[in-house]
Protein backbone atom coordinates (compact mmCIF):
# COMPACT_ATOMS: atom_id res chain seq x y z
CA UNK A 1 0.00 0.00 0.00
CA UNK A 2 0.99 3.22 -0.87
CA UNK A 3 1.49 6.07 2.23
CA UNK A 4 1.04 9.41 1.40
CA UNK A 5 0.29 12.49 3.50
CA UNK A 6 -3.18 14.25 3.81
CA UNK A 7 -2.11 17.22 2.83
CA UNK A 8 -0.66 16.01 -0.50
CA UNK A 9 -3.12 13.76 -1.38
CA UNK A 10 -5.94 17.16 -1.01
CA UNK A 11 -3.52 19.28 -2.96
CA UNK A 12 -2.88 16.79 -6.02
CA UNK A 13 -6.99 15.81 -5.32
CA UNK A 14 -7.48 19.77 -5.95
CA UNK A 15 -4.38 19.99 -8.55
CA UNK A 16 -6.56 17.16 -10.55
CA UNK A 17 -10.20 18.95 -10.26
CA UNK A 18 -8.97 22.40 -11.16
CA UNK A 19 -7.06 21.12 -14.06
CA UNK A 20 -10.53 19.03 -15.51
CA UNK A 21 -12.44 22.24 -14.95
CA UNK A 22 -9.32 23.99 -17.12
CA UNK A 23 -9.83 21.75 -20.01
CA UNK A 24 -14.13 21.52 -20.16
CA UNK A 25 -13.90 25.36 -19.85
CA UNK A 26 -11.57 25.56 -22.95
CA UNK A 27 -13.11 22.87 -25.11
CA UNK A 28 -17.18 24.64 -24.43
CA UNK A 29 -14.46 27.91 -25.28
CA UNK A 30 -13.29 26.36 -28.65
CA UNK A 31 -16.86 25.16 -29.41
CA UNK A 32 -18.67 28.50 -28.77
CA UNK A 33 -16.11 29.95 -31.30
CA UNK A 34 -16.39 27.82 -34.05
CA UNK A 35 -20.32 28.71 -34.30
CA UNK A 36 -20.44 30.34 -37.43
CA UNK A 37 -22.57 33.70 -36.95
CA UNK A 38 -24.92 34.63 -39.90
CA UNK A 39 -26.54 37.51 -40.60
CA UNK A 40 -29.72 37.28 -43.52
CA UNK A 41 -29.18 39.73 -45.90
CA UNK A 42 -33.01 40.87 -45.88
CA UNK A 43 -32.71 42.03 -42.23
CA UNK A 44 -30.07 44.92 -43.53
CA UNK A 45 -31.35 48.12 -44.00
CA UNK A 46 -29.65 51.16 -45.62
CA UNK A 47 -30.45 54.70 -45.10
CA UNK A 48 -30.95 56.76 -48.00
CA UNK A 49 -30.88 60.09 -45.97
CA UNK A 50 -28.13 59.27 -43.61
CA UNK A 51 -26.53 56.29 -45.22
CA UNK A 52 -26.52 54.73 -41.94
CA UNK A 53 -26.25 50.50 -42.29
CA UNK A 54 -28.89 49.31 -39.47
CA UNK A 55 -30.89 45.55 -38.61
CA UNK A 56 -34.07 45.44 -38.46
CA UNK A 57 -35.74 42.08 -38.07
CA UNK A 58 -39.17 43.28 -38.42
CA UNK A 59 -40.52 42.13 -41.99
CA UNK A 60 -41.94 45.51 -42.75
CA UNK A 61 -41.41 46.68 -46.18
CA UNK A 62 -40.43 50.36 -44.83
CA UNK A 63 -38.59 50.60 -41.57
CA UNK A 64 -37.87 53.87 -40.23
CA UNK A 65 -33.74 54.51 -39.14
CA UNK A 66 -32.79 54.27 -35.70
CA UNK A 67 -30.47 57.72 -36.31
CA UNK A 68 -32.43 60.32 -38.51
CA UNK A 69 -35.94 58.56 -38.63
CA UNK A 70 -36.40 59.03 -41.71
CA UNK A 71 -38.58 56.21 -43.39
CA UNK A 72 -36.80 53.72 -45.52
CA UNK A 73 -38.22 51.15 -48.17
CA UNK A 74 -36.48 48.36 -49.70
């Protein structure tokens, strides 16, 4: 049988957790980065007073710019 002191065996007990919480936390890291982020193109409005690039995801066919408010069409 192997003899080992308390004290060790709760640090490399710690040492062991902390270090398995280190590596989930980076793999969920590396995973939330790869999602690739999309944007549909029909959501993108332009201003044509301002020429300010806003989103609106209402499906409206005039939405009115967050900056000047003047109304837009598509």
């Amino acid at each position: 049988m192997i003899n080992i002191d308390f004290s060790y065996a709760i640090t490399i007990y710690i040492f062991l957790f902390v270090n398995i919480l280190l590596v989930a936390w980076l793999f969920t890291k590396k995973r939330q980065k790869d999602k690739d982020l999309s944007l549909d193109p029909r959501f993108i409005w332009f201003c044509s007073v301002c020429t300010y690039t806003y989103i609106n995801t209402k499906e409206d066919a005039i939405s009115t710019c967050p900056r000047c408010g003047s109304y837009n069409k598509k």
